[in-house]
Protein backbone atom coordinates (compact mmCIF):
# COMPACT_ATOMS: atom_id res chain seq x y z
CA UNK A 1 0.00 0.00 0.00
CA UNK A 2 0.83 3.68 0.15
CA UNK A 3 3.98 4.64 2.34
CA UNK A 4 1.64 6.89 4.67
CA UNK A 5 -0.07 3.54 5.79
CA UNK A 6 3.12 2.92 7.54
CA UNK A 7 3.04 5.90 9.25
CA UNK A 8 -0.31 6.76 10.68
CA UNK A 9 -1.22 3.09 10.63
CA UNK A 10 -5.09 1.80 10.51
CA UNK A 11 -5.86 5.38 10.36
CA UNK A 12 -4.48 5.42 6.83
CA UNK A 13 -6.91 2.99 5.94
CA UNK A 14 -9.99 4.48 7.44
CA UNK A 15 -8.83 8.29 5.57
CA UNK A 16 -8.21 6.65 2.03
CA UNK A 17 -11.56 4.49 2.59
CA UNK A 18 -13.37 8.36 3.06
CA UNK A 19 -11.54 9.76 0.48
CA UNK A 20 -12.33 7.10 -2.16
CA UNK A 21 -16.02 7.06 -1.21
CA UNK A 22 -15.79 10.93 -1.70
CA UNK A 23 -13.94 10.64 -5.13
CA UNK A 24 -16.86 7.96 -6.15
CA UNK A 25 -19.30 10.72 -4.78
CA UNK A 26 -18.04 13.67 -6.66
CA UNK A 27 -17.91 11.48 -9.77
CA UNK A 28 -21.65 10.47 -9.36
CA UNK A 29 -22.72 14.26 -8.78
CA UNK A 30 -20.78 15.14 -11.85
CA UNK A 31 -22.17 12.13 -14.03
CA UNK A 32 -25.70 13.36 -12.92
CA UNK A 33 -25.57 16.91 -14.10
């Protein structure tokens, strides 16, 4: 995985999962207009 991962850990994890799910949500908004 990403180098951060080693850094921060499980919270790594957690902040991509969010910022994937956002990046899939922005992408749906845009798709819809």
């Amino acid at each position: 995985l990403h180098l951060v991962q080693n850094r921060c850990g499980g919270m790594s994890l957690v902040y991509e999962g969010r910022a994937y799910k956002l990046k899939r949500a922005d992408r749906n908004i845009g798709d819809a207009r």
